[in-house]
Structures are given as C-alpha cells and as structure tokens.
C-alpha atoms as a PDB file:
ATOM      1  CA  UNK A   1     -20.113   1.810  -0.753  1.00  0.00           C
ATOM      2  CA  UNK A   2     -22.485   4.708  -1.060  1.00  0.00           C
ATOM      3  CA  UNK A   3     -25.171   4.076  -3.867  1.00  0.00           C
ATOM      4  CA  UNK A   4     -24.329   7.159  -5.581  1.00  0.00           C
ATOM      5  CA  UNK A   5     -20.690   6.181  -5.472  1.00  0.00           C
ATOM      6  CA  UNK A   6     -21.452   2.908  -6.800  1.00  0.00           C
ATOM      7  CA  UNK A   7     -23.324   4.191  -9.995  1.00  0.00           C
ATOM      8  CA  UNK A   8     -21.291   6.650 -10.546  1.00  0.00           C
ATOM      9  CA  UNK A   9     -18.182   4.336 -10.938  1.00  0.00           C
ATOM     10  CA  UNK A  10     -20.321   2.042 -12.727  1.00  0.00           C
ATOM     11  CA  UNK A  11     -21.414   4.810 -15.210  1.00  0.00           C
ATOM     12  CA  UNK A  12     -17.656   5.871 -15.783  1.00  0.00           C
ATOM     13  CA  UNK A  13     -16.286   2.392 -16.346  1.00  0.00           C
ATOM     14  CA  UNK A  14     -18.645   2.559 -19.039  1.00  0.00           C
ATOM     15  CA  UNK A  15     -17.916   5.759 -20.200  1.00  0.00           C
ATOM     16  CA  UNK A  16     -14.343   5.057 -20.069  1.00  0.00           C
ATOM     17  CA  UNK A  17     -15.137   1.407 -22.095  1.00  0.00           C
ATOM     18  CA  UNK A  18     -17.047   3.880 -25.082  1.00  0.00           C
ATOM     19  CA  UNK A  19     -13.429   5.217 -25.748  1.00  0.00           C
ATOM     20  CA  UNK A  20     -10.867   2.954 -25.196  1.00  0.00           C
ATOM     21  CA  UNK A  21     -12.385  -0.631 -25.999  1.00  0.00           C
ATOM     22  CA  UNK A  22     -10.909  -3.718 -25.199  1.00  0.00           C
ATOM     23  CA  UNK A  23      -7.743  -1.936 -24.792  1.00  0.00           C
ATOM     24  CA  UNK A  24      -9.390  -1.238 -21.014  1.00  0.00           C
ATOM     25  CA  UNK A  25      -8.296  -4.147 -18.879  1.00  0.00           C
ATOM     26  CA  UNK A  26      -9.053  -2.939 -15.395  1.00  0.00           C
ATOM     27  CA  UNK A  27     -10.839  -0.227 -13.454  1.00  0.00           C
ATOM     28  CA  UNK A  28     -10.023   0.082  -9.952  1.00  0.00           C
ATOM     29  CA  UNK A  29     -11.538   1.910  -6.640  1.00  0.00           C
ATOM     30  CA  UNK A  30      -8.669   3.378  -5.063  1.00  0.00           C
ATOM     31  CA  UNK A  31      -8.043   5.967  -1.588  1.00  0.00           C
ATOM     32  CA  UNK A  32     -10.817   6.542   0.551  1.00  0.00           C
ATOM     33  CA  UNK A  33     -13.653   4.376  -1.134  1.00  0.00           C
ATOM     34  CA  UNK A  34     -10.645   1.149  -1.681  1.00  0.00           C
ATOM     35  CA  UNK A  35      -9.558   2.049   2.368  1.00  0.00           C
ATOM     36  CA  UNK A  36     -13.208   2.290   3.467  1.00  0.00           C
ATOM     37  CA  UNK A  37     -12.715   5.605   4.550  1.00  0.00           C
ATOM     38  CA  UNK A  38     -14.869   7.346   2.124  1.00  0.00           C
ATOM     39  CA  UNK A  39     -16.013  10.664   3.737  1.00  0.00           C
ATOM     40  CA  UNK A  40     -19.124  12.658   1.926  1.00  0.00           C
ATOM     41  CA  UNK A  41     -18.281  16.199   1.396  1.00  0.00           C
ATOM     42  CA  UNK A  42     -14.636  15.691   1.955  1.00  0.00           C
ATOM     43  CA  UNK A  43     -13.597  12.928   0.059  1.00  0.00           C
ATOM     44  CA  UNK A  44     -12.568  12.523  -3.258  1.00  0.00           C
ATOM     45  CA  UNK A  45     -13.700   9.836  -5.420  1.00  0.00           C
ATOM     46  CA  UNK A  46     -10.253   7.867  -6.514  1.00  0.00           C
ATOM     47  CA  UNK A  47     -10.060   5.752  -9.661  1.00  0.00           C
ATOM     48  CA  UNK A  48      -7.185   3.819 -11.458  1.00  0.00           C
ATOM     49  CA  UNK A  49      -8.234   2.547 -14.931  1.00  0.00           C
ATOM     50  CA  UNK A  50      -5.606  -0.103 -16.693  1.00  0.00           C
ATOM     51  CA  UNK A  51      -4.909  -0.122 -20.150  1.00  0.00           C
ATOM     52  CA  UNK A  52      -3.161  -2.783 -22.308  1.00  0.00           C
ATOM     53  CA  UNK A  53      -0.803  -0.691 -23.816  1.00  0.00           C
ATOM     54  CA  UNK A  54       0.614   3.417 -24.887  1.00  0.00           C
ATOM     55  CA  UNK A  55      -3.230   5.213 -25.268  1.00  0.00           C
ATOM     56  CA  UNK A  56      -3.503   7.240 -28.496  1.00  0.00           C
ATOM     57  CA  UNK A  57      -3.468  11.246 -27.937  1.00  0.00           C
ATOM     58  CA  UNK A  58      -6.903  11.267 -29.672  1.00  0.00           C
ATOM     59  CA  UNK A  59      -8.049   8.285 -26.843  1.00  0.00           C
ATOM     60  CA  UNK A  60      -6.651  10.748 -23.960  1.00  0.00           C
ATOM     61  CA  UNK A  61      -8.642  13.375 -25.225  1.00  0.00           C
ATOM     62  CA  UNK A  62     -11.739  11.921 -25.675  1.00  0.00           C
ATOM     63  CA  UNK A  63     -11.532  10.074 -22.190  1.00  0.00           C
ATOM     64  CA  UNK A  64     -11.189  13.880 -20.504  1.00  0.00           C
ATOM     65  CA  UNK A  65     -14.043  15.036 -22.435  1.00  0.00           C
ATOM     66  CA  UNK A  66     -16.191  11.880 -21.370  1.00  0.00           C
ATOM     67  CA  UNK A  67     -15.208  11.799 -17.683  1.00  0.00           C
ATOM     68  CA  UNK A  68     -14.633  14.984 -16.458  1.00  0.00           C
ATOM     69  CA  UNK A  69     -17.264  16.550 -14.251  1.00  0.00           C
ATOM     70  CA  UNK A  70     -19.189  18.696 -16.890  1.00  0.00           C
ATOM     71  CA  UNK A  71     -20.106  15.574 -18.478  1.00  0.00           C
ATOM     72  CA  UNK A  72     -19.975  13.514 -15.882  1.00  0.00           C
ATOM     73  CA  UNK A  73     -21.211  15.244 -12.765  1.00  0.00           C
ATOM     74  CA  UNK A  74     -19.589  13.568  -9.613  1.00  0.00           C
ATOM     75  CA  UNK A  75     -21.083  13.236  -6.173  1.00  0.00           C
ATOM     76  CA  UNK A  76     -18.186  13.754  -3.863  1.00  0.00           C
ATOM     77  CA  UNK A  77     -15.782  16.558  -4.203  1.00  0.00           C
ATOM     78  CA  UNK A  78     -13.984  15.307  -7.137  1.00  0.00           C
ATOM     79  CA  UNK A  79     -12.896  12.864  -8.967  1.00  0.00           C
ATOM     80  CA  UNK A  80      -8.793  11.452  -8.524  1.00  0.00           C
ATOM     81  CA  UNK A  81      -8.565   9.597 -12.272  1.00  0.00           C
ATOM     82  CA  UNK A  82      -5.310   8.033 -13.152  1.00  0.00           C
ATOM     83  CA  UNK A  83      -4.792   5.818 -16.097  1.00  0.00           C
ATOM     84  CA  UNK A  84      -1.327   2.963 -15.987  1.00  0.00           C
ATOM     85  CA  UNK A  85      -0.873   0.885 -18.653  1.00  0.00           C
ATOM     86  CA  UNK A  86      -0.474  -2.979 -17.415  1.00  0.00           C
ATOM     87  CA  UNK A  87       2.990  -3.426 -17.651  1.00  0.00           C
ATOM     88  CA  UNK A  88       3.885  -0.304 -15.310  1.00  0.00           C
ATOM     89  CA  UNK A  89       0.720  -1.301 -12.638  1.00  0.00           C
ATOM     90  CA  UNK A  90       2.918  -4.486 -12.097  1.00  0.00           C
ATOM     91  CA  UNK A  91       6.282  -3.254 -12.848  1.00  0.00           C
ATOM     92  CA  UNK A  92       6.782  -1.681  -8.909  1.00  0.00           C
ATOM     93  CA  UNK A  93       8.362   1.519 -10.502  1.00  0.00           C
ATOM     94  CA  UNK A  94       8.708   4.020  -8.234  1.00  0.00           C
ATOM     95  CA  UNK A  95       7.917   6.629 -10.921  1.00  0.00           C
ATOM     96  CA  UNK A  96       4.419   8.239 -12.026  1.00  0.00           C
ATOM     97  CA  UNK A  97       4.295   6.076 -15.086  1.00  0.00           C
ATOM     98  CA  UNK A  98       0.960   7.653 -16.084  1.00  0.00           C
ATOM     99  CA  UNK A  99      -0.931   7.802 -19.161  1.00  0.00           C
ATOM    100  CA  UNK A 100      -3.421  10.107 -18.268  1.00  0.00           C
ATOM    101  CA  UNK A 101      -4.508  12.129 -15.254  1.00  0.00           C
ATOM    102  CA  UNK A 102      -7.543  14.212 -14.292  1.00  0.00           C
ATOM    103  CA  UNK A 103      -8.690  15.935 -11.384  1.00  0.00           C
ATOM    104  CA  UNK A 104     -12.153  17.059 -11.853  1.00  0.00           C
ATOM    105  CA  UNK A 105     -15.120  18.114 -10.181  1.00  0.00           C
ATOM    106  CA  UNK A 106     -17.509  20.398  -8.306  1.00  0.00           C
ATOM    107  CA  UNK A 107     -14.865  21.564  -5.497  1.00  0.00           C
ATOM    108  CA  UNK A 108     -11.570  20.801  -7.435  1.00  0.00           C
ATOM    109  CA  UNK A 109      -9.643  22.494  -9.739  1.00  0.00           C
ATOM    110  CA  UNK A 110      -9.555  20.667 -13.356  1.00  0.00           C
ATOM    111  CA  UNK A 111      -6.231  19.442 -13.764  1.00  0.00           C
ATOM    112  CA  UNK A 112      -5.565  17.175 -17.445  1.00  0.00           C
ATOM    113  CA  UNK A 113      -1.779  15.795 -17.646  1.00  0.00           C
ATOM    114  CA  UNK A 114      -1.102  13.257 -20.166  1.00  0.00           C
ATOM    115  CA  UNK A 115       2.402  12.665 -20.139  1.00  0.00           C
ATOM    116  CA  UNK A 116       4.435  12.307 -16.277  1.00  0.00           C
ATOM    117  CA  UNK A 117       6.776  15.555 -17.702  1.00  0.00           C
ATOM    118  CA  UNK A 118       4.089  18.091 -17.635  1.00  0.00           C
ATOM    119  CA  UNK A 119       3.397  17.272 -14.144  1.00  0.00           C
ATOM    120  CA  UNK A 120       5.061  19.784 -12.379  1.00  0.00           C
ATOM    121  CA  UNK A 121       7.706  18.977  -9.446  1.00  0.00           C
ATOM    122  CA  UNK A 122       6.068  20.901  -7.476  1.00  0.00           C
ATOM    123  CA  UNK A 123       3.047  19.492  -6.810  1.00  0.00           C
ATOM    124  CA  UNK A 124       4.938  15.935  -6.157  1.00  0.00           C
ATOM    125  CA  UNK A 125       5.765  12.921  -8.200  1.00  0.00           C
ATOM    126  CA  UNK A 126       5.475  10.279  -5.082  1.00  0.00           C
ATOM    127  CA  UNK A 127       1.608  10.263  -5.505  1.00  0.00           C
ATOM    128  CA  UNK A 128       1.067   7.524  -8.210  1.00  0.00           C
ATOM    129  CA  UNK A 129       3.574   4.880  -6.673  1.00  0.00           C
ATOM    130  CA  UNK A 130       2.230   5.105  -3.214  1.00  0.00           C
ATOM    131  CA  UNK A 131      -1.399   5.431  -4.984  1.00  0.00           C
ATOM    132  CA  UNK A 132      -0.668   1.763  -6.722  1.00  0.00           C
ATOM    133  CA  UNK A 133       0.954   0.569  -3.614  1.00  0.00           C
ATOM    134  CA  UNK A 134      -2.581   1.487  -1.458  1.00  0.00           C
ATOM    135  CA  UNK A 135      -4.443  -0.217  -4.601  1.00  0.00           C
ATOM    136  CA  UNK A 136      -2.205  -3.754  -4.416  1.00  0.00           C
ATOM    137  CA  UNK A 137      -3.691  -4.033  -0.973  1.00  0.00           C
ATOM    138  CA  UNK A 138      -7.475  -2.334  -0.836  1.00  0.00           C
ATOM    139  CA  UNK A 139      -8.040  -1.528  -4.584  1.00  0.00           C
ATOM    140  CA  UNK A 140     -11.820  -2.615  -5.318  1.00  0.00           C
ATOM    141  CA  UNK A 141     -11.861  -3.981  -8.435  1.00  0.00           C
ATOM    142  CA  UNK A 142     -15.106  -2.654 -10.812  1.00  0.00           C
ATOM    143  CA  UNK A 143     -13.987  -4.305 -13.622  1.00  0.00           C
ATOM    144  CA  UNK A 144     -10.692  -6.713 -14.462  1.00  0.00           C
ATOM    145  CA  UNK A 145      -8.539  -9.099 -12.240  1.00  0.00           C
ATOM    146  CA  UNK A 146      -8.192  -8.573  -8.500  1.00  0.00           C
ATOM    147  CA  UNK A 147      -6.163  -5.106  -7.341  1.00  0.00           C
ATOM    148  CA  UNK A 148      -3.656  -7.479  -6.003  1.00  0.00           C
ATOM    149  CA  UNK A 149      -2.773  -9.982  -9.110  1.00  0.00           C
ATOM    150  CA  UNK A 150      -2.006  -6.753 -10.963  1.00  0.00           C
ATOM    151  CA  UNK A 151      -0.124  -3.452  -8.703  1.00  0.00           C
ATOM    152  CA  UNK A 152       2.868  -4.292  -7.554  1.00  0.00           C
ATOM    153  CA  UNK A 153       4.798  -2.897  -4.416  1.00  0.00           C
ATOM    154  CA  UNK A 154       7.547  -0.613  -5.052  1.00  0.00           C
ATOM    155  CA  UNK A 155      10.958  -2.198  -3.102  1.00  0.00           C
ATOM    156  CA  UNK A 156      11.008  -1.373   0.432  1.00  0.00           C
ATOM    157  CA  UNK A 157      13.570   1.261   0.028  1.00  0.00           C
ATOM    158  CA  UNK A 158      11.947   3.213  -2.908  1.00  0.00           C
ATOM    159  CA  UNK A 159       8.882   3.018  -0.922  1.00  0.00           C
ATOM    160  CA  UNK A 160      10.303   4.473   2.287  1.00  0.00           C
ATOM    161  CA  UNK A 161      12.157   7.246  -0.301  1.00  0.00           C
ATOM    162  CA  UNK A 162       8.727   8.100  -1.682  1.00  0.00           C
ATOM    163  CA  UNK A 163       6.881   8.210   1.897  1.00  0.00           C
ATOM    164  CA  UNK A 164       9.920  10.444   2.992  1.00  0.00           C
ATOM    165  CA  UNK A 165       9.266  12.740  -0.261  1.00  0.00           C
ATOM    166  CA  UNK A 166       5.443  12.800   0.795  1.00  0.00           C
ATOM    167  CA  UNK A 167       6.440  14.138   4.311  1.00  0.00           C
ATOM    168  CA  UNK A 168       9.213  16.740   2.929  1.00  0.00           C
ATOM    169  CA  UNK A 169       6.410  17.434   0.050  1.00  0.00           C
ATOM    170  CA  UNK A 170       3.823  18.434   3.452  1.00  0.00           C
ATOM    171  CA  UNK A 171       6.379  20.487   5.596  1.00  0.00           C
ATOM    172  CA  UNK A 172       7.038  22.867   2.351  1.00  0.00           C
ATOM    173  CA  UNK A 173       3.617  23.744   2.396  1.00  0.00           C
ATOM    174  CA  UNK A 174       3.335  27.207   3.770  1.00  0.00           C
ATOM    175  CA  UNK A 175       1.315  27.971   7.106  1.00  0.00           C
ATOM    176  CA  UNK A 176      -0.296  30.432   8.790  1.00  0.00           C
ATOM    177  CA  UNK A 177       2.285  32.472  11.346  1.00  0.00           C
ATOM    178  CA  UNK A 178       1.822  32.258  14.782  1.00  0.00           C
ATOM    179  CA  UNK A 179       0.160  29.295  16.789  1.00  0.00           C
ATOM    180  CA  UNK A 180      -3.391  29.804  15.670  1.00  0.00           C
ATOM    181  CA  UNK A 181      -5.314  27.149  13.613  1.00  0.00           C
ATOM    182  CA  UNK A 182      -3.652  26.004  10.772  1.00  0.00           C
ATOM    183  CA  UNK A 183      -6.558  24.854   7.831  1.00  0.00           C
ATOM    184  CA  UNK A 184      -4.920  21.832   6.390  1.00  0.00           C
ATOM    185  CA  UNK A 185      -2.542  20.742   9.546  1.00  0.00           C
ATOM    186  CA  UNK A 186      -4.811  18.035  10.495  1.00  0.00           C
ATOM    187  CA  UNK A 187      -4.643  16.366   6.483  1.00  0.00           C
ATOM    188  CA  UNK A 188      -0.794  16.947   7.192  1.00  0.00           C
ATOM    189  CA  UNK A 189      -1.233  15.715  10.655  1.00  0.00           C
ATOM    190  CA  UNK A 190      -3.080  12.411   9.534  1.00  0.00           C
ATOM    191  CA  UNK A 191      -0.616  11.825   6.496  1.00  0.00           C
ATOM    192  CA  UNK A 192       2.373  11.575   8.641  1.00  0.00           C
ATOM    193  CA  UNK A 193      -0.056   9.229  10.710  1.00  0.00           C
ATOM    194  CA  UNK A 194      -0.593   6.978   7.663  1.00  0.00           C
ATOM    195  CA  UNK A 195       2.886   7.054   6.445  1.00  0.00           C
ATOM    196  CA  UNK A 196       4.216   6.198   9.686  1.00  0.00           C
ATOM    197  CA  UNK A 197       1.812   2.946  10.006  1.00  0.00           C
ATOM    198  CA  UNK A 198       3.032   1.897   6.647  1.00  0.00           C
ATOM    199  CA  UNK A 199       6.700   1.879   7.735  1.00  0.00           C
ATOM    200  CA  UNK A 200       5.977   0.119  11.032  1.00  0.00           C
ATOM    201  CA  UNK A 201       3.471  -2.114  10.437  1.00  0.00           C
ATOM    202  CA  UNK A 202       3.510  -2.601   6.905  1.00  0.00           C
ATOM    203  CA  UNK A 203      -0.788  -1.665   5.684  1.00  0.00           C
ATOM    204  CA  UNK A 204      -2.024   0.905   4.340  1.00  0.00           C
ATOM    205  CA  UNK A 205      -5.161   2.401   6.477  1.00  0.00           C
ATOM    206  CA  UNK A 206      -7.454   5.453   6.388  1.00  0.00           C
ATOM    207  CA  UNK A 207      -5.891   8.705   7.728  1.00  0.00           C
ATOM    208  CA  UNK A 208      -8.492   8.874  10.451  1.00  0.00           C
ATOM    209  CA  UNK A 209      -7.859   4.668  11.323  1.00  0.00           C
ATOM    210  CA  UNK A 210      -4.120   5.336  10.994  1.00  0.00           C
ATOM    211  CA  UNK A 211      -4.125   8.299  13.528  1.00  0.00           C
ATOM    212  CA  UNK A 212      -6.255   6.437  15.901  1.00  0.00           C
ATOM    213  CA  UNK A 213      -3.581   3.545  16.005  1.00  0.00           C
ATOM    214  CA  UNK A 214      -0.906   6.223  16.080  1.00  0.00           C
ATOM    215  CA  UNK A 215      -2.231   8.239  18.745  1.00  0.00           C
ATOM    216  CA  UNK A 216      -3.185   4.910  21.136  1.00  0.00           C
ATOM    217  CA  UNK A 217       0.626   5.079  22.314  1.00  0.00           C
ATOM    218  CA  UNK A 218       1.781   8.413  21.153  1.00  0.00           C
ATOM    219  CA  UNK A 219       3.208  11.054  23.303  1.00  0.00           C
ATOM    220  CA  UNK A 220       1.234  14.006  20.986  1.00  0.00           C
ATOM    221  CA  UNK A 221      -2.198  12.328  21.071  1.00  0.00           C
ATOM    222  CA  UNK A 222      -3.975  15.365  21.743  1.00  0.00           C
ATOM    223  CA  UNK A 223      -2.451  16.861  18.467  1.00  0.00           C
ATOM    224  CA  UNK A 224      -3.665  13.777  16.383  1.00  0.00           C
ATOM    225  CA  UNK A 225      -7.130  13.518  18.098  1.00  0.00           C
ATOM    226  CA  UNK A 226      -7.848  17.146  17.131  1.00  0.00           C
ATOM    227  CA  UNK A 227      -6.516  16.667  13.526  1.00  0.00           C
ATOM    228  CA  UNK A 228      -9.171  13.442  13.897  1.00  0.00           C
ATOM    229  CA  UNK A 229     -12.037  16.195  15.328  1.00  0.00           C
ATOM    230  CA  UNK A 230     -11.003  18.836  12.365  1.00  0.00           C
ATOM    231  CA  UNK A 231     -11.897  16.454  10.179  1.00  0.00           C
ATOM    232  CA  UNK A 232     -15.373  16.583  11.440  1.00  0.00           C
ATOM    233  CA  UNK A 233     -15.514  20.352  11.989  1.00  0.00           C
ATOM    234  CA  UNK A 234     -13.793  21.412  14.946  1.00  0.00           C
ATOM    235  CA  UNK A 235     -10.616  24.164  14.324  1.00  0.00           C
ATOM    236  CA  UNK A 236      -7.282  22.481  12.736  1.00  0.00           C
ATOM    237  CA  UNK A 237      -4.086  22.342  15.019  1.00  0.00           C
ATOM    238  CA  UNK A 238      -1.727  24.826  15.150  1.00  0.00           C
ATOM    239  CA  UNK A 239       0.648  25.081  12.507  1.00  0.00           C
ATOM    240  CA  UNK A 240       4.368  24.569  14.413  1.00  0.00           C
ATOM    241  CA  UNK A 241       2.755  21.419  16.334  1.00  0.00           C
ATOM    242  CA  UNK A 242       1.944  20.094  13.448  1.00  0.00           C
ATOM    243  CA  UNK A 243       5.309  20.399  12.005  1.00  0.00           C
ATOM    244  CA  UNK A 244       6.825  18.970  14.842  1.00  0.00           C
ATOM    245  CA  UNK A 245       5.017  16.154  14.619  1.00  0.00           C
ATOM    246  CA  UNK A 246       5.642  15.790  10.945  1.00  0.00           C
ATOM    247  CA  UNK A 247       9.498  16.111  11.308  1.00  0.00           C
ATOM    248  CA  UNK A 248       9.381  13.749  14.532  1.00  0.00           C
ATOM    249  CA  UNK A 249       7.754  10.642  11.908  1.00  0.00           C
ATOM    250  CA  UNK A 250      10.399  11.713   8.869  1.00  0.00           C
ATOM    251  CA  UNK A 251      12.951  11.497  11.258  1.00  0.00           C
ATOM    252  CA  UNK A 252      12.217   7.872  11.827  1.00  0.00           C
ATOM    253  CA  UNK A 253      11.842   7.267   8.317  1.00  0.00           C
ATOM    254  CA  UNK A 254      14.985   8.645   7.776  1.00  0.00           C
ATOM    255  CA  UNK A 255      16.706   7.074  10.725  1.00  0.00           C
ATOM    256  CA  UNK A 256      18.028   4.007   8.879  1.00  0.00           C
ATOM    257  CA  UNK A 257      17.574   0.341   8.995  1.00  0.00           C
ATOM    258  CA  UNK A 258      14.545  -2.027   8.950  1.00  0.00           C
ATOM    259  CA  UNK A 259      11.309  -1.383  10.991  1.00  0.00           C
ATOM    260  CA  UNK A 260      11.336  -2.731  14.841  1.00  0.00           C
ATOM    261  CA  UNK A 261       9.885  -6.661  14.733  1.00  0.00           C
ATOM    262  CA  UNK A 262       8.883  -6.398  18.362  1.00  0.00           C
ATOM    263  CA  UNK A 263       7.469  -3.568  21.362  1.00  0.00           C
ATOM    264  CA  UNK A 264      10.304  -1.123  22.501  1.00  0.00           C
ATOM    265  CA  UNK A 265      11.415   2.377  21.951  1.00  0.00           C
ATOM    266  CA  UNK A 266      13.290   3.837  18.993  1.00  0.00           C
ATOM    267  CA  UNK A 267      16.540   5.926  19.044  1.00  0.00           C
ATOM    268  CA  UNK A 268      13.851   9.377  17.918  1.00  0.00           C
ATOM    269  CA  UNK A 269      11.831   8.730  21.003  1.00  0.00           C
ATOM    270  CA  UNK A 270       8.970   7.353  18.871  1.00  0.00           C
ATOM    271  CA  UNK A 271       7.392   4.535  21.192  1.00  0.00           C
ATOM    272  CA  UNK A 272       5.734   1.405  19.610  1.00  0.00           C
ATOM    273  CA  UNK A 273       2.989  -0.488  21.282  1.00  0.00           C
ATOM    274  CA  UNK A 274       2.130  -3.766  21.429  1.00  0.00           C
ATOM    275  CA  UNK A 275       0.089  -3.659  18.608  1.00  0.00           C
ATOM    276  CA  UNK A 276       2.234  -1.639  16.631  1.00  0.00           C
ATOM    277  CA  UNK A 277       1.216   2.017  15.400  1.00  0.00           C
END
C-alpha cells in the first residue's frame, strides 16, 4: 500500500473512532487497494466501516462532516465510504443495507445518502452486496476482525442476479454514436471482465488482472487489451464493440445452470481455458 494511502486510512479510522466510539467495530480496505489494484490518479480510495448497531442521525452527520474531503483531503480521486452495521456485513443480503454513504473528494462529486431509499435506482442498488462480497475475500482489515470472519457471500443465485444487474446497469449507459472511441467502454469493458471471472471461477480480481485472464482465451482479445491500454492512456474502444462484448458475458450469466467444472465450450460460444477465465 502506498504511504499516503496508508495514513490516510489510518487518519480516518481515527476520525471515524472521534464520532462513533466503541460502537465502531471494524474498518475495512475495500476495491482497488483490498484487490491490489490500486491505480494513482484513477483509483478511488474504498472503505467499509462496521458499526455495532442503527447509527444516530446526529452520528451520520458528524461522520460526513469529519471525513469528507474538505476536512479530510484525500490523495486519490476520491474516497468510496460505506458504513454496514454488523449484523447486515454477515447477514449475505443481497440488498444495500447501508447506514451511511459518501462519495467525496478532489475529482468526485459529493454524494451523502443515509438511508438505502434515497439512493436513487438509477444509479444501481447491486453495488454494496457485490462491494461486501469483494471485501469477504480481499478486504484489508485496518481495524477489527479479519474481512472474512465478518462479510458474508450473498447465495449463488442472488449473486449471479446482482452481477447480471451490474452488466444491464453498464449497457444503459449512453455512448457516443458511431464507432469512434467511447470514454468509459474500457471500465465497462473490464467490468464485464471481472464479473465474468467471478461466475466462472469463483474470485474476485482487479479489472485489469480479470481482463488479462479473460482475454488469454478470448475470441475479442484485442477489444479487452485496448480497454487494458485505455486504462493507461491510449483511446477507449469503440462503443458497439464494447456492447457486444458486454451482452456476449450477460448472456452467459443469464444462460442458466451452474458454472462449467472442467475446459470446454459453452452453448454462447464463450470458450474456457484450462485455467479458467
């Protein structure tokens, strides 16, 4: 972990310890800095906080006003704050289940939800679940029990529903016409990457990792190595490849039945390796 990333989480555990006392049970590393993945300049900074029980309206406020990037400056793009209480971290729900949410921070727009109605439908309700599930297997834990004595998986149907609501949630965003460079394809690109690992192989990896394993045995490898190269600068795919490629990986999520145990080829044409996606 980058230094400033590590005293900066240190500095808002404590922060976040000022309000809410020993009511604070866990704080957790999640997404790119939890995957290893952590890009400077792109990433966000990603951080579940567990709570032992409902947090006061008061308590919500005050932890905004303490954490959010005016007070707290953050060194990557933003901070990703999310705050469970103990019972839903472990409870597998496949809803938000949030007490309090905040996006914040030099290149994001301030977002402050404190109850999972005000979050509008729009912007997706499948985050949080998958979020937890990602944290039960990389969460770094900065203060509390280990990520994985305390998130629990959704089933393996509500997960596949919520990775399937992800993918439906990307192919409604709108795109540029024609087939020049889409900005964002490649994040789409690399999501349907990682969602698709998940599904076959059952772990949660970086988008960049996932698409690498995707694209070793793909048929559109050259789409997923650019989305990899965007990443890093080069022009995003075009937008109707993209979408291709994104309705090619929801129709195998959507195809039915368990994930393939063993090397072959799936009724969708989507060809798994030896070593899986």
């Amino acid at each position: 972990m980058r230094d400033d990333v590590r005293d900066y989480l240190a500095d808002l555990v404590e922060r976040a310890r000022g309000v809410l006392g020993d009511d604070l049970t866990g704080g957790y590393a999640a997404g790119s800095v939890g995957l290893g993945a952590y890009h400077p300049g792109r990433s966000d900074v990603d951080v579940a906080l567990l709570v032992a029980g409902p947090v006061p309206a008061a308590a919500k406020r005050a932890l905004v006003d303490r954490l959010r990037h005016e007070a707290l400056p953050c060194p990557a793009r933003g901070l990703e704050l999310v705050v469970y209480r103990r019972d839903v971290a472990a409870s597998g729900t496949p809803e938000p289940g949030f007490e309090v949410e905040l996006n914040t921070g030099a290149a994001m727009a301030f977002r402050a939800t404190f109850d999972p109605a005000d979050r509008p439908a729009a912007d997706g309700r499948f985050w949080y679940a998958l979020d937890r599930s990602i944290l039960r297997q990389s969460g770094l834990a900065l203060l509390g029990a280990p990520a994985a004595d305390v998130f629990a998986d959704p089933s393996p149907a509500a997960l596949r529903a919520l990775l399937v609501d992800a993918l439906r949630w990307w192919l409604a965003r709108p795109t540029p016409p024609g087939d020049g460079p889409a900005p964002g394809a490649e994040d789409a690109v690399l999501g349907a990457c990682r969602a698709l690992v998940r599904h076959r192989d059952g772990v949660w990896l970086g988008k960049v990792d996932a698409g690498l394993r995707v694209a070793a045995t793909d048929p559109d490898a050259a789409l997923i190595r650019a989305s990899i190269a965007a990443r890093r600068g080069a022009p995003p795919p075009a937008g109707p490849a993209a979408r291709a490629f994104q309705r090619r990986v929801l129709s195998c999520l959507t195809a039915g039945g368990d994930p393939p145990d063993r090397p072959g080829r799936t009724g969708d044409g989507i060809r798994v390796g030896s070593g899986g996606w």
